[in-house]
C-alpha atoms as a PDB file:
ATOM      1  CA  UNK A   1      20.492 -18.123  -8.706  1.00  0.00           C
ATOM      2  CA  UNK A   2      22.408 -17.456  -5.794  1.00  0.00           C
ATOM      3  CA  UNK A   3      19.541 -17.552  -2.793  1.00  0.00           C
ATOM      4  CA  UNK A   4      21.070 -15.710   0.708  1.00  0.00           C
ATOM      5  CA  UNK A   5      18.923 -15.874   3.726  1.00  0.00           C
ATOM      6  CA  UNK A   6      18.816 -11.580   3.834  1.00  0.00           C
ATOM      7  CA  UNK A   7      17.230 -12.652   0.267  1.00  0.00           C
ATOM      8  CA  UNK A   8      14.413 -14.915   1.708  1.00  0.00           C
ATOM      9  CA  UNK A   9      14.195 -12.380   4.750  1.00  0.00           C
ATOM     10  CA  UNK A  10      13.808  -9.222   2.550  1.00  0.00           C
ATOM     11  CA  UNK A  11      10.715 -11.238   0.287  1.00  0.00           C
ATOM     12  CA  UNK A  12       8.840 -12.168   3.792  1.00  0.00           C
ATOM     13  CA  UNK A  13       9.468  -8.906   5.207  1.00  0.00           C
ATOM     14  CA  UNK A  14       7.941  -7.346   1.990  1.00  0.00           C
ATOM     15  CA  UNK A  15       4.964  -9.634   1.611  1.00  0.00           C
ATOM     16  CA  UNK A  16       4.759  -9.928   5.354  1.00  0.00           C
ATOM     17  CA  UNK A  17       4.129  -5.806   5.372  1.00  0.00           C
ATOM     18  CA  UNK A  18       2.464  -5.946   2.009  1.00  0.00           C
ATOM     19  CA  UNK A  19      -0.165  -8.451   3.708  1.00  0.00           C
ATOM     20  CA  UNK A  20       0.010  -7.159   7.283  1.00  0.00           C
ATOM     21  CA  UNK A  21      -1.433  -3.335   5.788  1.00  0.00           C
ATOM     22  CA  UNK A  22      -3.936  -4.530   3.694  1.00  0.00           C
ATOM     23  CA  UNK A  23      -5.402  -6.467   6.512  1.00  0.00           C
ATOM     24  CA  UNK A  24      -5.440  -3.030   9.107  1.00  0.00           C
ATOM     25  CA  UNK A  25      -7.100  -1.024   5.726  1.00  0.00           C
ATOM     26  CA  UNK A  26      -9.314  -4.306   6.034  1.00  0.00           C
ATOM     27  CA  UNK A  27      -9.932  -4.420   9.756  1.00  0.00           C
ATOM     28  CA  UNK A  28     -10.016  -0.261   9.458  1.00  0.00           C
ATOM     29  CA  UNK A  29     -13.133  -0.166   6.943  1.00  0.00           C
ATOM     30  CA  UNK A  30     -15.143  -3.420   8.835  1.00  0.00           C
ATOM     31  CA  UNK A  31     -15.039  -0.924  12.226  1.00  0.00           C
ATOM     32  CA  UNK A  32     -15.989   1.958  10.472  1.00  0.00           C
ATOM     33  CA  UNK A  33     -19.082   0.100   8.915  1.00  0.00           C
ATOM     34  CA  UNK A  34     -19.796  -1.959  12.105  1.00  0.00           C
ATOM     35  CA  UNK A  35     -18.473  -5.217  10.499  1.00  0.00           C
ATOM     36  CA  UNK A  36     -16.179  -5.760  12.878  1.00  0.00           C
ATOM     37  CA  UNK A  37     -17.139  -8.802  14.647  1.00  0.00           C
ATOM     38  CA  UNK A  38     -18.986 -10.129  11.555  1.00  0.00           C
ATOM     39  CA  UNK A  39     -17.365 -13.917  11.129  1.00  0.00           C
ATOM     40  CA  UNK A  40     -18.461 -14.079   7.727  1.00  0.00           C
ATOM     41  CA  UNK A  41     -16.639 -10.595   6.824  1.00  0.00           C
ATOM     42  CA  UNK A  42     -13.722 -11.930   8.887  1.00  0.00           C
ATOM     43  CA  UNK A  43     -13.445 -15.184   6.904  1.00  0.00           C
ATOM     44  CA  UNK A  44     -12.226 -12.582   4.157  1.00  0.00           C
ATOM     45  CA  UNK A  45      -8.672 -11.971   6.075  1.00  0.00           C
ATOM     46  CA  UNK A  46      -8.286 -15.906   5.651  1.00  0.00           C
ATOM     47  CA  UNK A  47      -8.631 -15.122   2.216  1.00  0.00           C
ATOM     48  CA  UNK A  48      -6.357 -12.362   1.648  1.00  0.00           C
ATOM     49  CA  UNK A  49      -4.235 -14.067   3.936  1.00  0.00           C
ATOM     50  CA  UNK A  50      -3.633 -17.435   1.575  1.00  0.00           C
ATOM     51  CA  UNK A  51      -3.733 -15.243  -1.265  1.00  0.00           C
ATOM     52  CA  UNK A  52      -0.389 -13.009  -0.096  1.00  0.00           C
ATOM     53  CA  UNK A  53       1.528 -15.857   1.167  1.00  0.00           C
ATOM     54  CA  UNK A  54       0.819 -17.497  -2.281  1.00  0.00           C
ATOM     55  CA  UNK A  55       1.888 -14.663  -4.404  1.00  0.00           C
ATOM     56  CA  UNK A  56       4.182 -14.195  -1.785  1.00  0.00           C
ATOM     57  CA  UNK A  57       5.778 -17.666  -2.091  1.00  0.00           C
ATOM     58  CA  UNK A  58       5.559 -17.701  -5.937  1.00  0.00           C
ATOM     59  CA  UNK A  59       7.514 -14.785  -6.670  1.00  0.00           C
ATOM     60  CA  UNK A  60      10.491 -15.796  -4.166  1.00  0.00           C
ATOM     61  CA  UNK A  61      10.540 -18.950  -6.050  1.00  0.00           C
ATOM     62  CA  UNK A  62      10.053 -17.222  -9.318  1.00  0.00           C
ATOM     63  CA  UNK A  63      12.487 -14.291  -8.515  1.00  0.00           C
ATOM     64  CA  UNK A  64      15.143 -15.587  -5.454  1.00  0.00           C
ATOM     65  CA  UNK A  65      15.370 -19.075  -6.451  1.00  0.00           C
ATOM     66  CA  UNK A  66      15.221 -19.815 -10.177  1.00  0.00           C
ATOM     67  CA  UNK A  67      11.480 -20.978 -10.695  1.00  0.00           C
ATOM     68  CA  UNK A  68      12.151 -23.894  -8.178  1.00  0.00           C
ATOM     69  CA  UNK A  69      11.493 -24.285  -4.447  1.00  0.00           C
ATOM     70  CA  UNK A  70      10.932 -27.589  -2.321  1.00  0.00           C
ATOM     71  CA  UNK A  71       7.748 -28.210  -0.092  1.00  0.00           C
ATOM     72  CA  UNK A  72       9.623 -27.634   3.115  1.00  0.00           C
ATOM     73  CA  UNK A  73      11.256 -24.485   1.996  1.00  0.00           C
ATOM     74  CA  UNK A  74       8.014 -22.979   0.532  1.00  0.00           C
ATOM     75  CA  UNK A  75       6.331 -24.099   3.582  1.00  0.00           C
ATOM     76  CA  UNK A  76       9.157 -21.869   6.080  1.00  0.00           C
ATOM     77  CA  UNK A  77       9.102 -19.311   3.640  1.00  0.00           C
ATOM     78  CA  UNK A  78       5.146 -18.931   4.446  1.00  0.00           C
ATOM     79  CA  UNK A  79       5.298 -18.988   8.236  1.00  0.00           C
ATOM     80  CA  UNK A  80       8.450 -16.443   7.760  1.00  0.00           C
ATOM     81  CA  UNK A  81       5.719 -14.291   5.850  1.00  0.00           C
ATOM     82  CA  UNK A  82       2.893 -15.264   8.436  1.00  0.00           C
ATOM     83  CA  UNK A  83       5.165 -14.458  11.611  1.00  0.00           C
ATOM     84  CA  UNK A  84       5.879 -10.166   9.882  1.00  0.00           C
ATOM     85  CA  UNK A  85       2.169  -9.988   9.051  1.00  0.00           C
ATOM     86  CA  UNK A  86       0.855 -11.841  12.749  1.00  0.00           C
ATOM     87  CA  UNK A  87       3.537  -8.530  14.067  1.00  0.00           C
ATOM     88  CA  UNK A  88       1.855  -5.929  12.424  1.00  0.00           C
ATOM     89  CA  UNK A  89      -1.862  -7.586  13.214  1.00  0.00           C
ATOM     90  CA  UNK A  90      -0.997  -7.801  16.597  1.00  0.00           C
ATOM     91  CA  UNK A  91       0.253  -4.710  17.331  1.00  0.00           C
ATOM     92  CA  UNK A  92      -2.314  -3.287  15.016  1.00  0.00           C
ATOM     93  CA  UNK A  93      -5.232  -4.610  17.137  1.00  0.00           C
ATOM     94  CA  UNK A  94      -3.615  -3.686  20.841  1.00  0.00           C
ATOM     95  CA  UNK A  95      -3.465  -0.324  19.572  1.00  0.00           C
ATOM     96  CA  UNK A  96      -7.138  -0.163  18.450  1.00  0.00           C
ATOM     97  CA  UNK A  97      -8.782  -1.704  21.656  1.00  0.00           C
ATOM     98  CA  UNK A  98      -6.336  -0.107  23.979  1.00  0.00           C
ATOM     99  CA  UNK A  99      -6.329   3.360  22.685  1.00  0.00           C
ATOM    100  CA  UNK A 100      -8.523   3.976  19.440  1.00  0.00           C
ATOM    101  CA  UNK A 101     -11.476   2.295  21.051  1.00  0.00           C
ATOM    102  CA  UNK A 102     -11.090   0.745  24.364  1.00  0.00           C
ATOM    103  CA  UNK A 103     -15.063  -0.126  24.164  1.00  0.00           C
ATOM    104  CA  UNK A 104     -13.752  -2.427  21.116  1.00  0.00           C
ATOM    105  CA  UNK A 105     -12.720  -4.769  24.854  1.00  0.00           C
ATOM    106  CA  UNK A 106     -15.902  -5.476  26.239  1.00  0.00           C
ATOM    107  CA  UNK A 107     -17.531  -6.170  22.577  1.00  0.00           C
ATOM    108  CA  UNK A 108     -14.847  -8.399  22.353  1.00  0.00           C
ATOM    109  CA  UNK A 109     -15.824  -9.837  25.562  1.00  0.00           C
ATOM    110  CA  UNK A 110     -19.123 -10.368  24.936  1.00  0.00           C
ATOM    111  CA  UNK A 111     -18.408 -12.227  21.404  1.00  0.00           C
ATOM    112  CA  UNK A 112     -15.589 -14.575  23.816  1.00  0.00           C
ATOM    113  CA  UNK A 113     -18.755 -15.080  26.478  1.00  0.00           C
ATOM    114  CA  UNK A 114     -21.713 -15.735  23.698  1.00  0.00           C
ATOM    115  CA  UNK A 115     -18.747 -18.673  22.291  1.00  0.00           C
ATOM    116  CA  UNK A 116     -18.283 -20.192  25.665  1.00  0.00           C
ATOM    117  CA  UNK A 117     -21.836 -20.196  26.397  1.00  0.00           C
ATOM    118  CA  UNK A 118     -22.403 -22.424  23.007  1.00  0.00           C
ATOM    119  CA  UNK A 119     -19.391 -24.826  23.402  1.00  0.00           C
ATOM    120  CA  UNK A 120     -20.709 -27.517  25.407  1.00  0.00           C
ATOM    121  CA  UNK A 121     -17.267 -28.508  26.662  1.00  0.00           C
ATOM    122  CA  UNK A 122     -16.696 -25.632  29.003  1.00  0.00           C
ATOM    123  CA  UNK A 123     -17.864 -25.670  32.281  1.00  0.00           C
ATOM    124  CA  UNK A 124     -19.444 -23.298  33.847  1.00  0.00           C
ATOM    125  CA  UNK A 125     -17.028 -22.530  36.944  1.00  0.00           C
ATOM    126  CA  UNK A 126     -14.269 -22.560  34.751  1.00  0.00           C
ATOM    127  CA  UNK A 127     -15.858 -19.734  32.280  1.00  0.00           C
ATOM    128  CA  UNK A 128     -15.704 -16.977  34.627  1.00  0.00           C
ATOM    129  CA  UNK A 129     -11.337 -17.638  34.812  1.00  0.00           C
ATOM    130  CA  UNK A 130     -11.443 -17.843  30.692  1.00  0.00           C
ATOM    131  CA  UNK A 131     -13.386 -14.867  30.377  1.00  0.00           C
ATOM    132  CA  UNK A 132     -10.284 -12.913  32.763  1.00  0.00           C
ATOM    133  CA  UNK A 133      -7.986 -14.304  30.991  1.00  0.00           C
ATOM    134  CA  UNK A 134      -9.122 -13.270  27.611  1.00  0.00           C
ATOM    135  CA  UNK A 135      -9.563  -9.828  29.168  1.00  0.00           C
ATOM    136  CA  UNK A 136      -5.920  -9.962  30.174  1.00  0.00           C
ATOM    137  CA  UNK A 137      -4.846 -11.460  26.811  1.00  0.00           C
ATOM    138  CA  UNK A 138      -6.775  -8.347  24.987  1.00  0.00           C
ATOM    139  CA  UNK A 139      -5.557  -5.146  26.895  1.00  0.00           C
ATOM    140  CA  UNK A 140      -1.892  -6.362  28.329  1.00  0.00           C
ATOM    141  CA  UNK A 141       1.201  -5.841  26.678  1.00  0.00           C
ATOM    142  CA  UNK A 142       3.044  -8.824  27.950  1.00  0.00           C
ATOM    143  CA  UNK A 143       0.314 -11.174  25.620  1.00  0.00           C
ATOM    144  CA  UNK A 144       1.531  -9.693  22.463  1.00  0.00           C
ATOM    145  CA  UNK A 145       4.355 -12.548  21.612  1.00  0.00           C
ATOM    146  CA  UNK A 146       1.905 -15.026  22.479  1.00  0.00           C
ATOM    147  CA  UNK A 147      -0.810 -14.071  20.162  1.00  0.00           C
ATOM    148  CA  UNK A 148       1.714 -13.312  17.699  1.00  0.00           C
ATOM    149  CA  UNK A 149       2.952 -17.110  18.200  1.00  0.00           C
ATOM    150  CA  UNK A 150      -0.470 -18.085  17.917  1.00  0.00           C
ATOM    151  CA  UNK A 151      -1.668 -15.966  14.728  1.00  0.00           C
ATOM    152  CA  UNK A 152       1.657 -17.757  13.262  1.00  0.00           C
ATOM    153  CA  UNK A 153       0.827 -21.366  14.297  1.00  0.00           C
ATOM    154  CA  UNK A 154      -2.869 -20.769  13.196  1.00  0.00           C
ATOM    155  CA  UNK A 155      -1.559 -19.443   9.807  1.00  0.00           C
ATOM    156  CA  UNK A 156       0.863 -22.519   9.488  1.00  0.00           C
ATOM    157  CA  UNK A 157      -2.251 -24.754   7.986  1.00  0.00           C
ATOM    158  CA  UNK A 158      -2.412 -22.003   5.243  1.00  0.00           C
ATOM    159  CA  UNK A 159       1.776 -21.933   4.726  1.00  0.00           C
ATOM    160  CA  UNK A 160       0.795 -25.818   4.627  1.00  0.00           C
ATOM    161  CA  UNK A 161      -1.766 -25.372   1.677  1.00  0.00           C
ATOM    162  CA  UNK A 162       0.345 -23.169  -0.632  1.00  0.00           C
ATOM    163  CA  UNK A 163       3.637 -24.589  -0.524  1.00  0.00           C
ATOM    164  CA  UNK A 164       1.746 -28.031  -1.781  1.00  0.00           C
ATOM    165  CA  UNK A 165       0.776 -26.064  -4.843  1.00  0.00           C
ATOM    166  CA  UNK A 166       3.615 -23.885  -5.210  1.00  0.00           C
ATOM    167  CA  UNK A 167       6.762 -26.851  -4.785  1.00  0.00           C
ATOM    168  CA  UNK A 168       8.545 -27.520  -7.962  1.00  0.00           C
ATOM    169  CA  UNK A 169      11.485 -29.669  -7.228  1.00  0.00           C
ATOM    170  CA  UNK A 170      14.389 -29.332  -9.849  1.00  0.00           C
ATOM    171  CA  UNK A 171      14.960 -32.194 -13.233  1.00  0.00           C
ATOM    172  CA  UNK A 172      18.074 -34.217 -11.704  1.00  0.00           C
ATOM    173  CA  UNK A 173      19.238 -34.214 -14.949  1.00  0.00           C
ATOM    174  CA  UNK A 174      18.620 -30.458 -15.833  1.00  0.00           C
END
């Protein structure tokens, strides 16, 4: 099969969008029940998460690429996938605490203190200059690429995962 970059950028874009929505129906329905800062609830978008790049990464290989795809490629085809739906996530969550509800901020604030105060690492002069920074991180628009970078780089471990399950090198002497 003849495999074009548009190819593998058309799957990722499609999985990327396919994942990115289903996560801001997700996010939608934990604020609307008051589940929204619930870590075990959230441990569910890890979940839908590994299972979209998977199906994701399975059906380019299936579909784009013959039934065969190498560890490396599998493994930028994820990230490719985790950058569109870390866009949409992003965006998605500026838009709620900045104008759906701004009040989203300080509960977000006071989740990022009650951390800090429980990681024994921190000390206590520098808390007060994390704290503004996460405030700056959550309401300015300038922070977007960088949590977008970061929602990628923390998704990378997952790219990492499936692509070990979902490689399937070619026979040499098929």
């Amino acid at each position: 099969m003849e495999e074009t970059s548009s190819n593998q950028l058309k799957y990722a874009m499609t999985y990327g969008a396919i994942i990115g929505l289903v996560l801001v129906v997700y996010s939608v329905l934990l604020y609307l029940t008051d589940f929204y800062f619930n870590k075990t609830m959230g441990f569910i978008q890890y979940i839908i998460i590994f299972i979209g790049i998977y199906l994701g990464t399975k059906t380019y290989r299936d579909k784009a690429l013959g039934g065969y795809i190498k560890y490396g490629r599998a493994l930028v085809f994820g990230m490719i996938i985790s950058v569109f739906v870390g866009i949409i996530i992003v965006f998605f969550n500026f838009i709620m605490m900045r104008y759906i509800d701004p009040g989203l901020i300080d509960k977000n604030m006071a989740v990022i203190e009650e951390s800090l105060q429980n990681n024994r690492f921190i000390q206590p002069d520098m808390m007060d200059a994390t704290l503004e920074s996460s405030r700056k991180s959550l309401t300015s628009i300038w922070s977007l690429p960088i949590e977008i970078f970061v929602f990628t780089l923390i998704r990378f471990v997952i790219s990492l995962i499936t692509s070990a399950f979902l490689k399937k090198n070619p026979t040499p002497f098929a």
